[in-house]
C-alpha atoms as a PDB file:
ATOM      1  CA  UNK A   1     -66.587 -12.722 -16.806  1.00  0.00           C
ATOM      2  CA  UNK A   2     -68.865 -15.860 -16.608  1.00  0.00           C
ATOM      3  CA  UNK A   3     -67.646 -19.390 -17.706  1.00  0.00           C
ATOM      4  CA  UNK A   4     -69.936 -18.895 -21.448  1.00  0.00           C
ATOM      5  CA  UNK A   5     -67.568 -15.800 -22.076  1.00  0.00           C
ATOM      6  CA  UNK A   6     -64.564 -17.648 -21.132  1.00  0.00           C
ATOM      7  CA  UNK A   7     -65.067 -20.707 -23.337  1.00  0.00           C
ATOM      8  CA  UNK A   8     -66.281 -18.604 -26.470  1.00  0.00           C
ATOM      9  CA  UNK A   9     -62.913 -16.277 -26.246  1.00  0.00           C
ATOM     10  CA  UNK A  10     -60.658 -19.311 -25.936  1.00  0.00           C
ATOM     11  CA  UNK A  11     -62.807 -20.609 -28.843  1.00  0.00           C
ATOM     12  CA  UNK A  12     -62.399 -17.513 -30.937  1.00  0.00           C
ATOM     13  CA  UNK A  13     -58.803 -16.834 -29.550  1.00  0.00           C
ATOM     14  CA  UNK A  14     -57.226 -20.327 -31.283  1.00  0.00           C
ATOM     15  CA  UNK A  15     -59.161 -19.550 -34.584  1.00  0.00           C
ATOM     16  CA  UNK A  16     -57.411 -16.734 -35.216  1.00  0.00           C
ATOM     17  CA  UNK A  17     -54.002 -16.791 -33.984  1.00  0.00           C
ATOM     18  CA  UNK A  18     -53.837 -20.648 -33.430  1.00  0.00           C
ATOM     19  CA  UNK A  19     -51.768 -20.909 -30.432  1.00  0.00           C
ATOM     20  CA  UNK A  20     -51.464 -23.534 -28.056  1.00  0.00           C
ATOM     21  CA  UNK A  21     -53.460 -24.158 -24.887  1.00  0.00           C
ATOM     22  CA  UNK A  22     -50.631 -24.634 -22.811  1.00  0.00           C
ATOM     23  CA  UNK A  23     -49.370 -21.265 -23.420  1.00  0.00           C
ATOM     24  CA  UNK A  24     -52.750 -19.414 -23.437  1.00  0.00           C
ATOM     25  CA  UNK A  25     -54.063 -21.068 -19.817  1.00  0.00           C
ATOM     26  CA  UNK A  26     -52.158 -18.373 -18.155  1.00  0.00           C
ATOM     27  CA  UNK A  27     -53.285 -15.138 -19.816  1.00  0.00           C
ATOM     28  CA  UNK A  28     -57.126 -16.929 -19.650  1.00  0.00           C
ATOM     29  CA  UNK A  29     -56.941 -17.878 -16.387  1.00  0.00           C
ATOM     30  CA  UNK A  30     -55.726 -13.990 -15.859  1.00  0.00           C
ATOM     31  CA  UNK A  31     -58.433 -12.742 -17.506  1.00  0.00           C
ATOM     32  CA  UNK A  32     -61.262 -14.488 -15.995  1.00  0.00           C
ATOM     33  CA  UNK A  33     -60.559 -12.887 -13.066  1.00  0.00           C
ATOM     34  CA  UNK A  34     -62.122  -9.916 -15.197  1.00  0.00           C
ATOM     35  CA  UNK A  35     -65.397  -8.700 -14.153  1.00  0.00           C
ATOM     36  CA  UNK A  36     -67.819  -7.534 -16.977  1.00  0.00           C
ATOM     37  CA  UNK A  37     -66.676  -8.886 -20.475  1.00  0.00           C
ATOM     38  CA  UNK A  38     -69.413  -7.517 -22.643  1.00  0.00           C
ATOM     39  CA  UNK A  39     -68.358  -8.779 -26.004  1.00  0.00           C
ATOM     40  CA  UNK A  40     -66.578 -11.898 -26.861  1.00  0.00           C
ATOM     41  CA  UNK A  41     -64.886 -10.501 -29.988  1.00  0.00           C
ATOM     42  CA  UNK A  42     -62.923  -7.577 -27.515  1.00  0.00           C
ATOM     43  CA  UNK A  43     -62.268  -9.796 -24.837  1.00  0.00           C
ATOM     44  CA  UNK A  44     -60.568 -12.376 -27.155  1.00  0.00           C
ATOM     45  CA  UNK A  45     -58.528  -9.428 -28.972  1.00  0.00           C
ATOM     46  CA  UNK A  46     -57.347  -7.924 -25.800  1.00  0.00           C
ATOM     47  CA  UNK A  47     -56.132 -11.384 -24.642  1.00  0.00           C
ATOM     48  CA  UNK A  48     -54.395 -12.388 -27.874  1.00  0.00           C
ATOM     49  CA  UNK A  49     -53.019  -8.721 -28.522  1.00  0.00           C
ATOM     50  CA  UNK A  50     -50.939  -9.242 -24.918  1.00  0.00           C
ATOM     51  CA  UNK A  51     -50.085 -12.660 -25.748  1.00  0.00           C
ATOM     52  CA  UNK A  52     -48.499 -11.437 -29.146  1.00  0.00           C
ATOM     53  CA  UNK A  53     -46.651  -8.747 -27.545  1.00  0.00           C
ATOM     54  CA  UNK A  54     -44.999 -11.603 -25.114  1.00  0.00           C
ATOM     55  CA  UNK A  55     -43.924 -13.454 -27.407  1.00  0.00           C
ATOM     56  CA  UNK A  56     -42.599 -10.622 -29.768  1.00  0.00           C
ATOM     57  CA  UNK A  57     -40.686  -9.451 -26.718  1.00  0.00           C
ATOM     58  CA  UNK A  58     -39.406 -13.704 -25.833  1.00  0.00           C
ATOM     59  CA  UNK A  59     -38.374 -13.289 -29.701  1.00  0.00           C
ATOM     60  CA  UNK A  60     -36.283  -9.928 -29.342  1.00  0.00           C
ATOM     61  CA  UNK A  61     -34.613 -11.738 -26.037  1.00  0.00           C
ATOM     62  CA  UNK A  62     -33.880 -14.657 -27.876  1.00  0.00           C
ATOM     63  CA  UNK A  63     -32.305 -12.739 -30.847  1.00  0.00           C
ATOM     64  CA  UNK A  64     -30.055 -10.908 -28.537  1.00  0.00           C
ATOM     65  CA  UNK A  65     -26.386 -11.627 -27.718  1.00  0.00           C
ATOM     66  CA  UNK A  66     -26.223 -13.805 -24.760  1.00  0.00           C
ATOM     67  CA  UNK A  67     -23.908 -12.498 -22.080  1.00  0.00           C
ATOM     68  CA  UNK A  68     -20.303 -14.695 -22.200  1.00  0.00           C
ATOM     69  CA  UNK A  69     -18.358 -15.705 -19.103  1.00  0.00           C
ATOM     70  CA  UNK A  70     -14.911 -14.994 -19.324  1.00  0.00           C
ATOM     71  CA  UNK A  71     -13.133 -18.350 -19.075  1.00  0.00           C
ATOM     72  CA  UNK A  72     -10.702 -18.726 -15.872  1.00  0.00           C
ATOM     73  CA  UNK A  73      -7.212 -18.713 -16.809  1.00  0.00           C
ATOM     74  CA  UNK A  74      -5.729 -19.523 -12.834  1.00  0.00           C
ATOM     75  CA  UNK A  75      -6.792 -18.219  -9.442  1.00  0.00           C
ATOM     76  CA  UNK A  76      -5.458 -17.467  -6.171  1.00  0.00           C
ATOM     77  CA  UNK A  77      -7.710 -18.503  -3.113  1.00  0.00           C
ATOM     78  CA  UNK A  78      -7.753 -17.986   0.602  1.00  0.00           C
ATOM     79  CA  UNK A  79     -10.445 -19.687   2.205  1.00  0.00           C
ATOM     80  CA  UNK A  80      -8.660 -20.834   5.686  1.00  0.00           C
ATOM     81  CA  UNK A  81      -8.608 -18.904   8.640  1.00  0.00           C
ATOM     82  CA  UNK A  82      -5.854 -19.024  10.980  1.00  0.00           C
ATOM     83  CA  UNK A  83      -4.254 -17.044  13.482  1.00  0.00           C
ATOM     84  CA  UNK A  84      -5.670 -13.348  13.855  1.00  0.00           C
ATOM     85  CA  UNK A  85      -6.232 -10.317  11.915  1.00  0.00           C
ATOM     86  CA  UNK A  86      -2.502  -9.427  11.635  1.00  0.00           C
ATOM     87  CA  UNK A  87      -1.891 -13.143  10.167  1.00  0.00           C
ATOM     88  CA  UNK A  88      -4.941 -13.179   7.676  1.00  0.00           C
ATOM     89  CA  UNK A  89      -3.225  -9.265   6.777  1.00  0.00           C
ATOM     90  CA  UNK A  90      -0.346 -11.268   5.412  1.00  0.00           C
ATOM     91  CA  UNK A  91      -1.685 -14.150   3.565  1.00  0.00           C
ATOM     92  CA  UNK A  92      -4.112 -11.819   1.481  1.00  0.00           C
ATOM     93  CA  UNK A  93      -1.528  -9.891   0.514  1.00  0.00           C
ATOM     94  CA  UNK A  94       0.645 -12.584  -0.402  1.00  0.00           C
ATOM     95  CA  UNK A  95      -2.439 -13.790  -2.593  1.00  0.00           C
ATOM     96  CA  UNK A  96      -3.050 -10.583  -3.762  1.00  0.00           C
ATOM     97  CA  UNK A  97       0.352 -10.254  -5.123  1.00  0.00           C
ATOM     98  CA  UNK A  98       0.539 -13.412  -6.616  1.00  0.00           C
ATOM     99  CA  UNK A  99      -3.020 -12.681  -8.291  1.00  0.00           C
ATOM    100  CA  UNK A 100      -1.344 -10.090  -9.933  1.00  0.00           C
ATOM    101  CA  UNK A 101       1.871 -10.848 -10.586  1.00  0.00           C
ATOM    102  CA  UNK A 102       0.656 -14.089 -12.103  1.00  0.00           C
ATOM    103  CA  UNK A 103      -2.458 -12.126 -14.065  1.00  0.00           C
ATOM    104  CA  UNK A 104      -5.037 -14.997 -12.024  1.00  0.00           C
ATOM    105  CA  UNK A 105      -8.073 -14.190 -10.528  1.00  0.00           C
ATOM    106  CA  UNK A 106      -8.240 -13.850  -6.670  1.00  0.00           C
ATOM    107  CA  UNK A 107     -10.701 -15.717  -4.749  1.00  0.00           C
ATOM    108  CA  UNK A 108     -11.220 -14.686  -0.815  1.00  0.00           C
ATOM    109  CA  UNK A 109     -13.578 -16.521   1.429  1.00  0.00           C
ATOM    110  CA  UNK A 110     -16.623 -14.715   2.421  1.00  0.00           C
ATOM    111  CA  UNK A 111     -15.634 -15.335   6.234  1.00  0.00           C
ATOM    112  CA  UNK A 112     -12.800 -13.821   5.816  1.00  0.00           C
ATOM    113  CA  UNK A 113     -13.580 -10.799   3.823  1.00  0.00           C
ATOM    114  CA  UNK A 114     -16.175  -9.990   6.579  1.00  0.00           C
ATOM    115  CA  UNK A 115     -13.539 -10.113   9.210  1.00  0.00           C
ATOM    116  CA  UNK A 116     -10.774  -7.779   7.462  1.00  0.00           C
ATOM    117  CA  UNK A 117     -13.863  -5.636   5.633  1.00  0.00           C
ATOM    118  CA  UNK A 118     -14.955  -3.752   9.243  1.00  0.00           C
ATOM    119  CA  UNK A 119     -11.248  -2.608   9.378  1.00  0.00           C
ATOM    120  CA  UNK A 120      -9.957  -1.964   5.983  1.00  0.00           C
ATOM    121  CA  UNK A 121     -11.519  -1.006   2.416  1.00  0.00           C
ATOM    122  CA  UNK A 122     -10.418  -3.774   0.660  1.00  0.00           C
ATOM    123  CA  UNK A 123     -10.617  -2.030  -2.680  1.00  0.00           C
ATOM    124  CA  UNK A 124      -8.980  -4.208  -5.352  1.00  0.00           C
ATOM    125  CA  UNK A 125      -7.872  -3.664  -8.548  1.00  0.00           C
ATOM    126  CA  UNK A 126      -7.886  -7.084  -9.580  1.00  0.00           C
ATOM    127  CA  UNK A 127     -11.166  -9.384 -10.222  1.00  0.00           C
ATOM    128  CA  UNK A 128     -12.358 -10.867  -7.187  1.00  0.00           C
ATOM    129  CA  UNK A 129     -14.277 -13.884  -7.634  1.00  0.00           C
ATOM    130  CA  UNK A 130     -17.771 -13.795  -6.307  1.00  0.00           C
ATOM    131  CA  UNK A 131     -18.550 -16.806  -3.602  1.00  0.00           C
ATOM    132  CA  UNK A 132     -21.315 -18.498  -5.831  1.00  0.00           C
ATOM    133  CA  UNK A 133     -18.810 -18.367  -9.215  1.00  0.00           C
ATOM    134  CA  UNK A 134     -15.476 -20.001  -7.191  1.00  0.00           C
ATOM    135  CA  UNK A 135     -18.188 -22.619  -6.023  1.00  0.00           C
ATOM    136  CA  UNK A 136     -18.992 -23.739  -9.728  1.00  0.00           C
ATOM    137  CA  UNK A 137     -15.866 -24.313 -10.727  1.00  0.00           C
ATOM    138  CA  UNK A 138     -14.994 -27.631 -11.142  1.00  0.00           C
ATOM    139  CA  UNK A 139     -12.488 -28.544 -13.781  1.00  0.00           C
ATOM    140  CA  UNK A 140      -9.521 -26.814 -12.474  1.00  0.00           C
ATOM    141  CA  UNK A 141      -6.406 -28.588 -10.798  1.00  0.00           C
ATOM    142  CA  UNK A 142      -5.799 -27.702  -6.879  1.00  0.00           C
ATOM    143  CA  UNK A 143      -2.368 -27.016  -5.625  1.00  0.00           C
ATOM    144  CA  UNK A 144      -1.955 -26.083  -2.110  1.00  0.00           C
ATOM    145  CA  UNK A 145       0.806 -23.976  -0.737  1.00  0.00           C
ATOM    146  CA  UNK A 146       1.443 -24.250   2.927  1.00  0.00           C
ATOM    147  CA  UNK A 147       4.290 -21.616   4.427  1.00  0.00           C
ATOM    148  CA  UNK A 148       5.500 -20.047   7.505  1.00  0.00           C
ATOM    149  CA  UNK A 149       7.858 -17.410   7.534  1.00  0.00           C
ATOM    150  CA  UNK A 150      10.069 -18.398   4.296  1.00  0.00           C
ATOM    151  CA  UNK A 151      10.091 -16.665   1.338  1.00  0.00           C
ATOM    152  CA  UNK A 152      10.135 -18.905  -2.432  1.00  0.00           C
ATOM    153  CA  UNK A 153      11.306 -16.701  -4.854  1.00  0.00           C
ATOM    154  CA  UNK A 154      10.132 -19.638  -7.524  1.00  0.00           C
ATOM    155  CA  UNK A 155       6.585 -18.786  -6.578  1.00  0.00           C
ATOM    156  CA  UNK A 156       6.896 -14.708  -8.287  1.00  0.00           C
ATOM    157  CA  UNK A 157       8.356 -16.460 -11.664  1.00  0.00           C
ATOM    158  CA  UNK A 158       6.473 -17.388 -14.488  1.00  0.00           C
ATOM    159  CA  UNK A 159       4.423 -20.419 -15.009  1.00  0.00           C
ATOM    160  CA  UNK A 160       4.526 -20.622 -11.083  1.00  0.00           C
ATOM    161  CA  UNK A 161       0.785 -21.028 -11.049  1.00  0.00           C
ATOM    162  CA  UNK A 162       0.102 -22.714 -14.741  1.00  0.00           C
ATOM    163  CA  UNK A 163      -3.518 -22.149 -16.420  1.00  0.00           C
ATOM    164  CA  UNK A 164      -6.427 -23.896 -15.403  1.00  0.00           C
ATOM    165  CA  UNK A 165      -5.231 -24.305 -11.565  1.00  0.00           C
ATOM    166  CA  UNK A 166      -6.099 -22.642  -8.173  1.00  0.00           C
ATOM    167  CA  UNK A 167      -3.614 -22.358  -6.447  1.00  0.00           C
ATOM    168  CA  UNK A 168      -4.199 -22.158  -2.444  1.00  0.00           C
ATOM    169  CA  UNK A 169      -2.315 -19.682  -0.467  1.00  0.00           C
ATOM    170  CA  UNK A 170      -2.730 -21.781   3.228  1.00  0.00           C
ATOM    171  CA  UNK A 171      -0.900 -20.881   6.508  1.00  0.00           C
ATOM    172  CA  UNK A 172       0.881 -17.498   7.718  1.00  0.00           C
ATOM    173  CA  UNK A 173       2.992 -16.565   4.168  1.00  0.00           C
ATOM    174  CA  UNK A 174       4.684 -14.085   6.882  1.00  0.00           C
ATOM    175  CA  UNK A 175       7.573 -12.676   4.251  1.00  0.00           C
ATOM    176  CA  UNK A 176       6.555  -9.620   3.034  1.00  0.00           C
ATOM    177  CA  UNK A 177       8.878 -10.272  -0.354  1.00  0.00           C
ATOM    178  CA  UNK A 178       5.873 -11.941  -1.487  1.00  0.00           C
ATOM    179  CA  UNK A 179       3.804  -8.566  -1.882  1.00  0.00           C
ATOM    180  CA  UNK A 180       6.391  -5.607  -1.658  1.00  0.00           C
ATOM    181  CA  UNK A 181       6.125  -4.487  -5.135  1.00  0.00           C
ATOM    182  CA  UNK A 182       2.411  -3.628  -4.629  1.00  0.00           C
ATOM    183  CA  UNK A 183       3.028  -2.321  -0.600  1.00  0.00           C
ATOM    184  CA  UNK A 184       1.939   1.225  -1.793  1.00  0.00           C
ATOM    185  CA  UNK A 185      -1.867  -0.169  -3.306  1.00  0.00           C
ATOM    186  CA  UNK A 186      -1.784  -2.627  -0.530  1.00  0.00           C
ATOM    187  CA  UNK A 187      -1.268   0.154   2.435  1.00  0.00           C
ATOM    188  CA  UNK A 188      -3.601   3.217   0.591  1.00  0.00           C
ATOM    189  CA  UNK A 189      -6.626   0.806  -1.420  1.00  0.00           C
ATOM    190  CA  UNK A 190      -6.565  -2.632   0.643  1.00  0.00           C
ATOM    191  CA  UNK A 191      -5.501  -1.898   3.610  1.00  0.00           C
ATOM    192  CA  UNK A 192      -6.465   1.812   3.907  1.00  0.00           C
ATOM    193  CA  UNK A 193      -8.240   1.917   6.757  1.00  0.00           C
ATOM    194  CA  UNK A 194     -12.251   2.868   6.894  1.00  0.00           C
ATOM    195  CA  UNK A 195     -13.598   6.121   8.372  1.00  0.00           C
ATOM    196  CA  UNK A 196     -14.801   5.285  11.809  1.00  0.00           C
ATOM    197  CA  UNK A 197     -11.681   3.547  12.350  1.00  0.00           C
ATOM    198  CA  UNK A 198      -9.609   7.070  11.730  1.00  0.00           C
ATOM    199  CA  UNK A 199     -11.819   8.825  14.249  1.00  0.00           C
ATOM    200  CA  UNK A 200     -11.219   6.249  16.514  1.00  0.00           C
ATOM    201  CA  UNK A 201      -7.467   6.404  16.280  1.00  0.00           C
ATOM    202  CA  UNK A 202      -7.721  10.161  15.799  1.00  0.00           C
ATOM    203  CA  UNK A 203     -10.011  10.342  19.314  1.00  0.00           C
ATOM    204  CA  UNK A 204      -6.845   7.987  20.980  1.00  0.00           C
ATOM    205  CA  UNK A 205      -4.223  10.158  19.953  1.00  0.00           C
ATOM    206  CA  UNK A 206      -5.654  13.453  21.035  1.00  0.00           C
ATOM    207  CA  UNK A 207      -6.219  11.749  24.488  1.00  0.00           C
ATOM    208  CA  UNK A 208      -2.726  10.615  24.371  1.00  0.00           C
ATOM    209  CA  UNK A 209      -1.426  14.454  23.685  1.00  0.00           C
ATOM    210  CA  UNK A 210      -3.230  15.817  26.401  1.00  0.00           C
ATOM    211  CA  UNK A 211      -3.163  13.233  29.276  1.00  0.00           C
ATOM    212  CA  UNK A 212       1.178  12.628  28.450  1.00  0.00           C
ATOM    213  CA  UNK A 213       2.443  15.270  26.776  1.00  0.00           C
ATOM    214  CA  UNK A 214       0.087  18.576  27.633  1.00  0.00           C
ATOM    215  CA  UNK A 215      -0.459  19.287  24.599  1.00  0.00           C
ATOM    216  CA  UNK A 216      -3.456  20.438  22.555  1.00  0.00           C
ATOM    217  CA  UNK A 217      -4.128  19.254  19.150  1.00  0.00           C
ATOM    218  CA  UNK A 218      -6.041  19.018  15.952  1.00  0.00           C
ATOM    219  CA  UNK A 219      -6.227  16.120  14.313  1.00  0.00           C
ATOM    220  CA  UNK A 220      -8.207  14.803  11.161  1.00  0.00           C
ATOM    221  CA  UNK A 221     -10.523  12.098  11.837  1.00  0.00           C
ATOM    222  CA  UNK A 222     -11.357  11.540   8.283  1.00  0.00           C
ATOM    223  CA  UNK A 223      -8.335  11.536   6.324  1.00  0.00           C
ATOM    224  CA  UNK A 224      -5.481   8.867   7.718  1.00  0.00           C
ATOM    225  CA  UNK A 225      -2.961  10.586   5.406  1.00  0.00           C
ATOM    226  CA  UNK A 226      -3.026  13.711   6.862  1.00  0.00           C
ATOM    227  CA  UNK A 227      -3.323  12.275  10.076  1.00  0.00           C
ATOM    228  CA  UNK A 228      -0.068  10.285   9.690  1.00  0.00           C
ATOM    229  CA  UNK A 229       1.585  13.482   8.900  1.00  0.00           C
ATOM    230  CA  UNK A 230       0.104  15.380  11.737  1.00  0.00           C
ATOM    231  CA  UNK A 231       1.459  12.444  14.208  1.00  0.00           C
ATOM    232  CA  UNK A 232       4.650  12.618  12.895  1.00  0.00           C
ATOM    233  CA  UNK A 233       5.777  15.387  14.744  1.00  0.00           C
ATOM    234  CA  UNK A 234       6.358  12.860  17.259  1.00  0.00           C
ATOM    235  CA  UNK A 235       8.051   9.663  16.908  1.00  0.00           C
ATOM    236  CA  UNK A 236       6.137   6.601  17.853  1.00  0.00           C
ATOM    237  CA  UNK A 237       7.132   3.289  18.391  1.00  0.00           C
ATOM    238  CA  UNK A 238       4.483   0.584  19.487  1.00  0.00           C
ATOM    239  CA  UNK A 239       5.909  -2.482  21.572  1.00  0.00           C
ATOM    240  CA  UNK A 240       3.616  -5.916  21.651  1.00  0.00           C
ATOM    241  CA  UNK A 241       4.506  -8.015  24.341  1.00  0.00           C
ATOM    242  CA  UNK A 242       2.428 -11.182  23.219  1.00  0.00           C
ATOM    243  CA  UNK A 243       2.546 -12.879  27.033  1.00  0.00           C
ATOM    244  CA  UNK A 244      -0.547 -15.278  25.987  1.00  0.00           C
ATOM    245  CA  UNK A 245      -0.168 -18.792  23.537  1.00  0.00           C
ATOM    246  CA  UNK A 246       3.961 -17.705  23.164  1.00  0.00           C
ATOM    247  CA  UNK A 247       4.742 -18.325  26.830  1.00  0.00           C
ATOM    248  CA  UNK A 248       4.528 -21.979  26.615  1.00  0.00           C
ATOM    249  CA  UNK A 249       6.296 -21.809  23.322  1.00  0.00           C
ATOM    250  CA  UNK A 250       9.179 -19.841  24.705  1.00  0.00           C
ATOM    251  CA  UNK A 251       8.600 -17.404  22.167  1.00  0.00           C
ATOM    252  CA  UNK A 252       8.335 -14.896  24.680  1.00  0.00           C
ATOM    253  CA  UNK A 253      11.079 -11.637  25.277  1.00  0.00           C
ATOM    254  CA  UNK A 254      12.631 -11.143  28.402  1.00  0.00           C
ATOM    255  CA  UNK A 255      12.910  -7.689  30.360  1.00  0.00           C
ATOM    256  CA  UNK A 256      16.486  -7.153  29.164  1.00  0.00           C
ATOM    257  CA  UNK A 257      15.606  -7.481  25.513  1.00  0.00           C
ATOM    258  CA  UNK A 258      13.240  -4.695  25.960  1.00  0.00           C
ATOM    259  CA  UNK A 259      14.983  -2.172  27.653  1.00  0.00           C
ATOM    260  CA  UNK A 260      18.017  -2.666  25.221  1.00  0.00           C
ATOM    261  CA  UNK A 261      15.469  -2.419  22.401  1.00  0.00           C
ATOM    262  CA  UNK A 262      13.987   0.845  23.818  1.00  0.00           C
ATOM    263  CA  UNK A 263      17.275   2.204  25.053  1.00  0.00           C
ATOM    264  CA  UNK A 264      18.597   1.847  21.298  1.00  0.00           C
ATOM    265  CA  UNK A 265      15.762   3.582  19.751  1.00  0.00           C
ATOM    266  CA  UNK A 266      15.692   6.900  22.497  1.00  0.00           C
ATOM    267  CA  UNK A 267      19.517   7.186  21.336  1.00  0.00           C
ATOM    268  CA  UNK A 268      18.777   6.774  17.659  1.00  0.00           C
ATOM    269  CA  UNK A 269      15.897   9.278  17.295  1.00  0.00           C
ATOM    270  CA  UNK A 270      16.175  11.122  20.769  1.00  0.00           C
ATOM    271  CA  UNK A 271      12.629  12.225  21.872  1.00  0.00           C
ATOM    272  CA  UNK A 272      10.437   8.913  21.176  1.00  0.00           C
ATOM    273  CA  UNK A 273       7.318   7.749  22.771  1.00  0.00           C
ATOM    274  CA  UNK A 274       6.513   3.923  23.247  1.00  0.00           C
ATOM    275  CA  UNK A 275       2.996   2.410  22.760  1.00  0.00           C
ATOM    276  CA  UNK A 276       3.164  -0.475  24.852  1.00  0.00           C
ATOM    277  CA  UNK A 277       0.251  -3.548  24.431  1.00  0.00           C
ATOM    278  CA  UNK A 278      -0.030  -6.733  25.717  1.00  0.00           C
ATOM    279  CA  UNK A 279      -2.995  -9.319  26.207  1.00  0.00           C
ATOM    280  CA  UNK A 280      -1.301  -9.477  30.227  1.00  0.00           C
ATOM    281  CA  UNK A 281      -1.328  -6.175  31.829  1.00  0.00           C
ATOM    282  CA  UNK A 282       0.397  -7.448  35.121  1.00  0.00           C
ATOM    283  CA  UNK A 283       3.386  -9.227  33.471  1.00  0.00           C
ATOM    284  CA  UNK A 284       3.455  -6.027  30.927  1.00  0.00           C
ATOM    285  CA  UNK A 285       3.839  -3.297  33.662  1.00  0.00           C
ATOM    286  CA  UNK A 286       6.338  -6.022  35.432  1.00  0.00           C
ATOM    287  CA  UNK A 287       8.441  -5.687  31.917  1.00  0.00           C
ATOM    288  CA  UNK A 288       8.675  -2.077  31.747  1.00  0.00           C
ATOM    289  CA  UNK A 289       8.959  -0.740  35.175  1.00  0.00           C
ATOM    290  CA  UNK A 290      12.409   1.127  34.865  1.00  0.00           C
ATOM    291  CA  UNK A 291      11.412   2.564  31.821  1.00  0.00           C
ATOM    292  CA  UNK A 292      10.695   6.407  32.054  1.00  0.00           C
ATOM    293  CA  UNK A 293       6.601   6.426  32.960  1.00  0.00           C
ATOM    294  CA  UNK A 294       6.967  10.416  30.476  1.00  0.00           C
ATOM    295  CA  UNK A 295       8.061   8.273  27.209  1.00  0.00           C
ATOM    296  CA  UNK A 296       6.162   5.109  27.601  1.00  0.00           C
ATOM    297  CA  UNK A 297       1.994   4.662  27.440  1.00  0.00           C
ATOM    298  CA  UNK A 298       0.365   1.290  28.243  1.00  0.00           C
ATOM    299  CA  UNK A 299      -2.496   0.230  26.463  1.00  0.00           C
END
């Protein structure tokens, strides 16, 4: 299109439809691009029949309903990490259950979904707030809860968490009072554990039947239901000796404890099998040395 054809369809463009210059430099600009414009009259009605059908369609937007944002009534956050993976297991339950029991939305740091995410599927029933939607809220009052171990019964009653508040769930909230009404969503949706984990167990067990106990077996490695059932057969009981930040603390069990321990459960349920782990493999074998070698598997 040369510059003569440009000028004479802007010219012709505004005297009929009248429309402003800063809207029409786009579609011209556009158009000039345009090799071989042979008549000004089609190249002005091509340009203006486009530009009417844009703004047509900006009308029809603008005429529609626009989409509403449910207004935050309370929410539940988690967005500290401490300890491990079993201590973050407790305080998003405990948040989860208050979420629910206190109708609030639940808010779980990225970070922190990511960690507990490559074990579990984390499939809530609740609505979790999205990272970019907790960080534009602003007029909300902030109460943080730090606990331990303790349970606060006050915290499951109603107006514990009052409208228009987030309420922090911060430290180890290890009391599973907090969440045992929902333990059977918690265990099959949130804490269900993914696919590749099940094989994995699945692939340790079948070792541990044939290396121990001579025994072949079939075992799911896609279902963990059915593979709970199919280990039951046998009754196991896993022992953590934590030998690592709990030493210095005192925290730690002695040898007598745990051969009193495992002596009480062979008696109870007769044939049982120990799972033994420990972040100190020396000190662990050192611990269970008397115990019989048949019964007990180190990991």
């Amino acid at each position: 299109m040369s510059k003569d054809c440009y000028h004479l369809c802007t010219f012709h463009f505004f005297l009929r439809f009248n429309y402003s210059t800063s809207s029409f430099i786009i579609l011209m600009r556009t158009f000039f691009l345009l090799k071989g414009c042979l008549l000004v009259t089609q190249c002005a009605l091509i340009v203006a029949g486009i530009f009417q059908f844009l703004l047509q369609s900006n009308g029809e937007n603008k005429s529609q309903p626009e989409l509403t944002i449910e207004p935050i009534q309370c929410i539940v956050s988690v967005t500290h990490k401490l300890g491990r993976l079993g201590n973050r297991m407790f305080v998003l339950a405990s948040a989860y259950a208050l979420a629910r029991i206190h109708s609030c939305d639940l808010y779980i740091s990225p970070l922190i979904l990511d960690e507990i995410r490559a074990v579990f599927k984390l499939n809530f029933s609740l609505n979790l707030l999205s990272h970019s939607r907790f960080r534009s809220l602003k007029s909300v009052k902030f109460i943080n809860k730090t606990l331990g171990c303790e349970y606060q019964p006050s915290l499951t009653q109603l107006n514990a968490i009052p409208n228009q508040t987030r309420f922090e769930v911060h430290g180890f909230w290890q009391s599973y009072l907090y969440f045992h009404d929902y333990r059977t969503e918690l265990q099959e949706e949130i804490f269900g554990p993914r696919k590749f984990r099940i094989r994995r167990v699945s692939s340790f067990f079948r070792r541990v039947y044939e290396n121990q106990l001579n025994v072949s077996i079939d075992l799911s490695t896609d279902n963990h239901q059915l593979l709970k059932e199919q280990l039951s057969s046998t009754r196991w009981i896993g022992i953590h000796i934590r030998l690592g930040d709990f030493v210095p603390l005192n925290l730690t069990s002695n040898s007598r404890y745990l051969f009193d321990s495992m002596n009480y459960f062979q008696k109870q349920y007769g044939n049982v099998h120990f799972i033994v782990a420990s972040d100190n493999k020396t000190i662990e074998k050192h611990h269970i040395t008397h115990v019989d070698s048949n019964s007990t598997l180190s990991m």
